[in-house]
Protein backbone atom coordinates (compact mmCIF):
# COMPACT_ATOMS: atom_id res chain seq x y z
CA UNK A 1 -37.43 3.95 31.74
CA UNK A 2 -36.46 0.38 33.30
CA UNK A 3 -33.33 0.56 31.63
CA UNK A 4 -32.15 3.99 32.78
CA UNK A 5 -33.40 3.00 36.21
CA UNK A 6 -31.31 -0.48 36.14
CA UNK A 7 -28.24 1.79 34.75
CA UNK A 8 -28.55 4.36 38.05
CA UNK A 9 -29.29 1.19 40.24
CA UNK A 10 -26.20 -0.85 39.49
CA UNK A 11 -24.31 2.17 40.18
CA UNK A 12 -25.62 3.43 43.44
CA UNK A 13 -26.60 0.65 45.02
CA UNK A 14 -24.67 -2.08 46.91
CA UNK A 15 -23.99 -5.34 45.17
CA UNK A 16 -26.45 -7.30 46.88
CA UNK A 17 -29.19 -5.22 46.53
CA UNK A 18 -28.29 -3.51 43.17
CA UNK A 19 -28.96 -7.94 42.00
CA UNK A 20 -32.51 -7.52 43.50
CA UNK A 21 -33.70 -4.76 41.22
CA UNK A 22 -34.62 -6.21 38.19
CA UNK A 23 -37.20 -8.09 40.23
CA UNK A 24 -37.96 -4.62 42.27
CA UNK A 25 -38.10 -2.84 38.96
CA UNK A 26 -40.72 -5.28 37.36
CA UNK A 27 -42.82 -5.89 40.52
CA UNK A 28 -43.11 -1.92 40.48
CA UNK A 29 -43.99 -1.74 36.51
CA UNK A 30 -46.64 -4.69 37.08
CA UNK A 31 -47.91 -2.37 40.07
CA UNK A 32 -47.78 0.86 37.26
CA UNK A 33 -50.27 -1.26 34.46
CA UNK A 34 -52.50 -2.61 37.30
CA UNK A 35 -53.00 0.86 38.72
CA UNK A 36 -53.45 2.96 35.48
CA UNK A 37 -54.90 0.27 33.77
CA UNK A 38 -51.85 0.37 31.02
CA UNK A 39 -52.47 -2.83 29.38
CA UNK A 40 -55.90 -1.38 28.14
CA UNK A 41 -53.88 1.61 26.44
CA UNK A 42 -52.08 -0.84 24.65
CA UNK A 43 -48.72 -1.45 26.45
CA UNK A 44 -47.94 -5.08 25.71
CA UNK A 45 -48.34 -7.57 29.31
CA UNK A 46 -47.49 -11.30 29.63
CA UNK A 47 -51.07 -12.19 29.62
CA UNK A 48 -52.91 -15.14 31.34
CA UNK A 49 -50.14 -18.30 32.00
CA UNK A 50 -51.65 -21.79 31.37
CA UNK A 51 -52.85 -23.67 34.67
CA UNK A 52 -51.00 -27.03 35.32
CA UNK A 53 -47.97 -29.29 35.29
CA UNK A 54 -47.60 -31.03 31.51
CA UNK A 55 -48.14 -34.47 31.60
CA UNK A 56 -45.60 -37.00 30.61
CA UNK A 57 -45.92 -38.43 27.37
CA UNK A 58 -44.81 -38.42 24.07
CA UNK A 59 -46.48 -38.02 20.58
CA UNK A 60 -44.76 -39.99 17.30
CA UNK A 61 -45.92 -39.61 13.90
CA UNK A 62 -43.75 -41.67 11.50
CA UNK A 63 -45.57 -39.96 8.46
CA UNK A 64 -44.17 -36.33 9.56
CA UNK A 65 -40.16 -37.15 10.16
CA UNK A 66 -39.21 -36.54 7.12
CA UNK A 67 -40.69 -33.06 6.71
CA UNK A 68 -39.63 -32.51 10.36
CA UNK A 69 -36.11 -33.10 10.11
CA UNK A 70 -34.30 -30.88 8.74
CA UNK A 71 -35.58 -28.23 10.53
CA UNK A 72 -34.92 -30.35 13.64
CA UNK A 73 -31.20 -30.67 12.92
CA UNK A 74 -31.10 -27.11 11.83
CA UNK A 75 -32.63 -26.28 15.47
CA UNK A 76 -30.58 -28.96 17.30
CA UNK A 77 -27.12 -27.18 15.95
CA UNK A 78 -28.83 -24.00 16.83
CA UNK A 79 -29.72 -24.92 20.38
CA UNK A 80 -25.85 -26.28 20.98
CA UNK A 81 -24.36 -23.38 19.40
CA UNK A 82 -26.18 -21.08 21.65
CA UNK A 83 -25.90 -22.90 24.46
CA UNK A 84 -22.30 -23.52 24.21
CA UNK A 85 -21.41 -19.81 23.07
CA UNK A 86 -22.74 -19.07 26.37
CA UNK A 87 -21.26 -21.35 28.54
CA UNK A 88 -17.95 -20.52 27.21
CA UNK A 89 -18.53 -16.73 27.51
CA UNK A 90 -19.60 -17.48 31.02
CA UNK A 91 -16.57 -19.94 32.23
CA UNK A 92 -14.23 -17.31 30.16
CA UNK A 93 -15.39 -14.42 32.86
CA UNK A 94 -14.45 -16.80 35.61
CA UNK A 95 -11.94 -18.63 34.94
CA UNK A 96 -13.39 -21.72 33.92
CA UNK A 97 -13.31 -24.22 31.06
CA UNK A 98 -15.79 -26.05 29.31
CA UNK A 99 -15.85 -29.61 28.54
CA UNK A 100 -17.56 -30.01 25.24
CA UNK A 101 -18.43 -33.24 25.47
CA UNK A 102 -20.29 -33.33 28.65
CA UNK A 103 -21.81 -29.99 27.62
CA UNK A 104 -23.47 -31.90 24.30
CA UNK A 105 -24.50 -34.61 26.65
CA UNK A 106 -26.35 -32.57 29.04
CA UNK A 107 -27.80 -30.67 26.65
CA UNK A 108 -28.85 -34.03 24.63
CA UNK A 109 -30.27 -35.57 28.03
CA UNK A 110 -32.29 -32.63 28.82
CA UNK A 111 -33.67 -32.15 25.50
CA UNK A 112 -34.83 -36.06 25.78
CA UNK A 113 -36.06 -35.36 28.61
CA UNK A 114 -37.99 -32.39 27.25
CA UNK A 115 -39.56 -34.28 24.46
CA UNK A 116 -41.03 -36.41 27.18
CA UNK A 117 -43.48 -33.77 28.11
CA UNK A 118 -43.93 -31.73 25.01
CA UNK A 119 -41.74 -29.12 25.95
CA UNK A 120 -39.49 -26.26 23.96
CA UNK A 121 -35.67 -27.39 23.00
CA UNK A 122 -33.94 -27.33 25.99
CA UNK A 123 -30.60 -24.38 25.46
CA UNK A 124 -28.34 -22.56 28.04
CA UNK A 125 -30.09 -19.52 26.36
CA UNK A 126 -27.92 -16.35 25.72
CA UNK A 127 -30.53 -13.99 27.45
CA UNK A 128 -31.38 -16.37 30.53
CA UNK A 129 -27.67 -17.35 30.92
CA UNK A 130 -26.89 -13.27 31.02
CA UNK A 131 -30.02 -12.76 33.88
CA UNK A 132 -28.42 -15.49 35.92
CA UNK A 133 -25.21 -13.99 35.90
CA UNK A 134 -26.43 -10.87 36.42
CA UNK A 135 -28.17 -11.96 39.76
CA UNK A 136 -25.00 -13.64 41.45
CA UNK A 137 -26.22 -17.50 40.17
CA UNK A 138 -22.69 -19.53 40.82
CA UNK A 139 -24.44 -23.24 40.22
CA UNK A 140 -26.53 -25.67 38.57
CA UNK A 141 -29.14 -24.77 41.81
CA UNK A 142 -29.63 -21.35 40.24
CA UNK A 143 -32.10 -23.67 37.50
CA UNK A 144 -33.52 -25.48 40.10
CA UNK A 145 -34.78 -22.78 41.94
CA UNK A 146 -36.02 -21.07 38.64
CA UNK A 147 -37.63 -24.34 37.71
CA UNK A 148 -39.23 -24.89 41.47
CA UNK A 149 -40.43 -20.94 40.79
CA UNK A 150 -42.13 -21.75 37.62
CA UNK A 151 -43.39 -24.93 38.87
CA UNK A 152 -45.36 -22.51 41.28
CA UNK A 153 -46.35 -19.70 39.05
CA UNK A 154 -48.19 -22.34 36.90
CA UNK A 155 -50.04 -24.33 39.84
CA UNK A 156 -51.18 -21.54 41.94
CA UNK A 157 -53.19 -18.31 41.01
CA UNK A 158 -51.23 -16.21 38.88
CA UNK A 159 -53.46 -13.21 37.50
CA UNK A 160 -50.79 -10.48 38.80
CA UNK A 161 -48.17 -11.63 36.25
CA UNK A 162 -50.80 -11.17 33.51
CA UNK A 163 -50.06 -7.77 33.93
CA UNK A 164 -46.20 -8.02 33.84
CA UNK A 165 -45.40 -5.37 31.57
CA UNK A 166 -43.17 -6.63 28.17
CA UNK A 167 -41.10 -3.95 27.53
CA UNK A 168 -39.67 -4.03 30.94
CA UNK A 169 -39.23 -7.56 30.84
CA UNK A 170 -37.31 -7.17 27.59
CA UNK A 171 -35.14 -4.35 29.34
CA UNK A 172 -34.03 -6.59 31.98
CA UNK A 173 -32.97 -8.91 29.53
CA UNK A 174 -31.80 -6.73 27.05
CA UNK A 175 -29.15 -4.57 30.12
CA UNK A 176 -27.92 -8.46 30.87
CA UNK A 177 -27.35 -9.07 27.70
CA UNK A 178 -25.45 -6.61 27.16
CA UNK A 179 -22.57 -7.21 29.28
CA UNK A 180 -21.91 -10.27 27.43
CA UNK A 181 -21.05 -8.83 24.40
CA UNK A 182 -17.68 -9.54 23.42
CA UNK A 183 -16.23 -6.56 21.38
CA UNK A 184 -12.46 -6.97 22.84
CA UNK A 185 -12.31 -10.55 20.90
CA UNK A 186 -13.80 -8.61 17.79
CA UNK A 187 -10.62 -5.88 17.92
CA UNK A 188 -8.30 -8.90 18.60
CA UNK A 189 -9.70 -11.03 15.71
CA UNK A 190 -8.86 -7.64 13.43
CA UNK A 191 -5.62 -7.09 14.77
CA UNK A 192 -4.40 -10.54 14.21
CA UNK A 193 -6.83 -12.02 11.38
CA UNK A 194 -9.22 -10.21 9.43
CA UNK A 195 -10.82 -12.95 7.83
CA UNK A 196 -11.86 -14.18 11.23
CA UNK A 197 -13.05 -10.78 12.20
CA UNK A 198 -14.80 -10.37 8.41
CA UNK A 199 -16.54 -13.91 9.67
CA UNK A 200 -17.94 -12.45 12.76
CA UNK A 201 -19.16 -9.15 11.70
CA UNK A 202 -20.93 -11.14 8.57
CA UNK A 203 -22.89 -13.74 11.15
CA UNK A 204 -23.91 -10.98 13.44
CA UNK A 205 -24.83 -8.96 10.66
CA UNK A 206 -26.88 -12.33 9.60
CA UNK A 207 -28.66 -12.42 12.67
CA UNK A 208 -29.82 -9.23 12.94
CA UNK A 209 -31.12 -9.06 9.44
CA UNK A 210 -32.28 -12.56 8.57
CA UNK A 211 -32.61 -14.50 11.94
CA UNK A 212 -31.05 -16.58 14.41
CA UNK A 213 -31.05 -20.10 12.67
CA UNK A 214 -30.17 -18.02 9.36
CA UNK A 215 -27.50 -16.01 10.63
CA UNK A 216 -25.73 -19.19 12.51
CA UNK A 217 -25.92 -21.15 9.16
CA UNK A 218 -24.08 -18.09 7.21
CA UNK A 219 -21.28 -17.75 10.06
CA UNK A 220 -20.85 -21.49 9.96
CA UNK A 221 -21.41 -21.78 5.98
CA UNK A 222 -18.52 -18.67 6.36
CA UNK A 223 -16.11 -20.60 8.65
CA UNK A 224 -15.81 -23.76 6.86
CA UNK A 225 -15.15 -21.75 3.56
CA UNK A 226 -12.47 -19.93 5.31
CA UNK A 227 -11.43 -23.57 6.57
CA UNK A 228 -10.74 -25.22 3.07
CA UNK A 229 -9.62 -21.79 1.55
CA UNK A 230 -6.83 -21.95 3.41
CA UNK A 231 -5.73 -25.32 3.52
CA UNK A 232 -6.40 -25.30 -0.14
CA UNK A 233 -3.29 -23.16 -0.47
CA UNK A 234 -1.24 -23.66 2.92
CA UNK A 235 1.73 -21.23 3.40
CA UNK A 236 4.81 -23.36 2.90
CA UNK A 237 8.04 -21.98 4.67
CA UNK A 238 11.20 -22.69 3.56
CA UNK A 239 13.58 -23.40 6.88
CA UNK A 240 17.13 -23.09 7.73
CA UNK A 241 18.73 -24.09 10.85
CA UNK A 242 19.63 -21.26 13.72
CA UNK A 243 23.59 -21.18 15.31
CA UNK A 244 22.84 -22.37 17.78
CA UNK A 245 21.06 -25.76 18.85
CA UNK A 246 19.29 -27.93 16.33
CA UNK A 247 16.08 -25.76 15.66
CA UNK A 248 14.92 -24.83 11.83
CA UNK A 249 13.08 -21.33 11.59
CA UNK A 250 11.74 -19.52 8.48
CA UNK A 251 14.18 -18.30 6.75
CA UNK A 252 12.38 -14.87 6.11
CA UNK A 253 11.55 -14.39 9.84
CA UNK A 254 14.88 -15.31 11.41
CA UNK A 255 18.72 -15.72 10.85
CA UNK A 256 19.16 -19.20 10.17
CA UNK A 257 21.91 -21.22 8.09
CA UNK A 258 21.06 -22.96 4.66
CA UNK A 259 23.11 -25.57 3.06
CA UNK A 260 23.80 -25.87 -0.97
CA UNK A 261 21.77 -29.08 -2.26
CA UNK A 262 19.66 -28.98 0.70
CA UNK A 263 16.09 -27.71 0.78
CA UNK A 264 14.27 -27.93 4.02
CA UNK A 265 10.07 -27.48 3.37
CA UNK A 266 7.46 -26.94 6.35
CA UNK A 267 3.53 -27.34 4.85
CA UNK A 268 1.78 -25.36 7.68
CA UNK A 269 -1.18 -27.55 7.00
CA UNK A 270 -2.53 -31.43 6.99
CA UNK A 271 -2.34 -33.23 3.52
CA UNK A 272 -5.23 -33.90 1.84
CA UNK A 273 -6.88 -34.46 -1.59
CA UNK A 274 -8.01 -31.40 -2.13
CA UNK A 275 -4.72 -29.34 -1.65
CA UNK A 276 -2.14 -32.28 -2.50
CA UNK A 277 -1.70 -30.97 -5.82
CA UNK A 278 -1.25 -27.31 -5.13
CA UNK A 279 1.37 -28.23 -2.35
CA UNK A 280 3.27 -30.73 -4.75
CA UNK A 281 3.10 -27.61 -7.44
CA UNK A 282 4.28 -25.22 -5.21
CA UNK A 283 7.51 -27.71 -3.79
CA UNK A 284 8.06 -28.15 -7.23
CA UNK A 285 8.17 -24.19 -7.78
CA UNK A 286 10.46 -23.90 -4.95
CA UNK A 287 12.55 -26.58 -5.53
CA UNK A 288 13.00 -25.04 -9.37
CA UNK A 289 13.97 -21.63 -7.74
CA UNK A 290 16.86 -22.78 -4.71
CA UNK A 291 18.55 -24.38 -8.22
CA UNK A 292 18.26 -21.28 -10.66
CA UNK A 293 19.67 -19.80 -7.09
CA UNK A 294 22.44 -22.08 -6.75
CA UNK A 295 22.98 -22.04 -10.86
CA UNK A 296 23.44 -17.98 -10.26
């Protein structure tokens, strides 16, 4: 029901007011379980929210690192990859770029920071990046606000958001998300490279059916074999020169001029030991060829 009613909202309803009603929409289900006493026929609610600020502080158990850290690297790439995935699906809407390095260092700083007083890994979160979108956020204030809101929520009485309904939560969440899907750089990735595309479809395929950590490893594991498979064996173009000017093309893709004696190589790829012997085999194959050619 809250999605169909956020999918007539955003259509009849001014901008302005059609980014207040995901907060109308749950203020009215929390009004629906308080009245009909929902929660006790088993709908799912947030529940009771624990009283207090943390306190700073931090916690170190030498003993425990090393069973802790590879899961904490596996979560640290996790949180980056998420967070950046959004930022750049974000900036791409508006225009924007994204520095990666300051990105990594805010996200490093906050997660620090974090650690200082117990809390979760700090990410620019897929879902929470969609909501802010979603309600016209255009800064960095947008998570000051939200952080000033929650600051509130946990020091004063809060028993009416024990009663916040969770499927309407997850609708709200799930109708942001899903205008940040990105199925035009799918149909461009199979137009133009179907490995690429083969790569996607495989990690979000992996997500869905194994997890989030599991599903990024796979697409990365993917990538990187896609990586070295191809500069394992890197096309090699054979180049002539065009009439006119001093440019070299392929000579399969344009009309160029070739020279007896002369044979002019392009490696579409950086040497290294892993494909140095393939690319000397394969100038040797060519070089064997232009003189059986020139024999002819």
């Amino acid at each position: 029901g809250t999605l169909l009613a956020l999918y007539a909202v955003r259509r009849c309803l001014p901008p302005v007011l059609a980014r207040l009603a995901p907060a109308l929409l749950l203020a009215l289900a929390t009004l629906l379980v308080a009245l009909g006493d929902l929660d006790r026929a088993g709908v799912p609610v947030l529940g009771e929210l624990p009283k207090g600020l943390p306190s700073l502080g931090i916690s170190l158990h030498p003993a425990m690192w090393p069973e802790l850290l590879p899961s904490a690297l596996l979560l640290a790439f996790v949180v980056f990859v998420s967070g950046h995935s959004s930022a750049r699906r974000l900036a791409r809407g508006r225009g924007e770029r994204i520095d990666d390095g300051r990105e990594l260092v805010g996200q490093g700083l906050a997660n620090l920071a974090s650690a200082l007083t117990a809390g979760l890994p700090v990410s620019g979160g897929l879902s929470r990046s969609a909501l802010n979108h979603a309600a016209g956020a255009r800064s960095q204030l947008a998570g000051v606000v939200t952080a000033l809101l929650l600051a509130l929520a946990l020091l004063l009485p809060g028993g009416w958001l024990s009663l916040l309904p969770l499927p309407a939560l997850a609708a709200t969440i799930i109708y942001a998300v899903l205008g940040m899907l990105d199925l035009d750089g799918l149909r461009r990735a199979w137009r133009f490279d179907r490995g690429e595309a083969g790569v996607w479809l495989a990690t979000a395929g992996s997500v869905l059916l194994l997890g989030v950590e599991q599903g990024v490893l796979v697409g990365v594991l993917l990538s990187l074999g896609g990586h070295l498979a191809r500069n394992a064996r890197p096309h090699i173009a054979v180049l002539g020169r065009m009439a006119v000017g001093e440019t070299f093309r392929n000579v399969r893709r344009h009309a160029v001029e070739t020279r007896p004696h002369l044979l002019l190589l392009r490696v579409d790829s950086s040497l290294f030991f892993g494909n140095a012997a393939a690319v000397a085999a394969r100038i040797e194959r060519a070089r064997d060829h232009a003189a059986g050619a020139e024999r002819v």
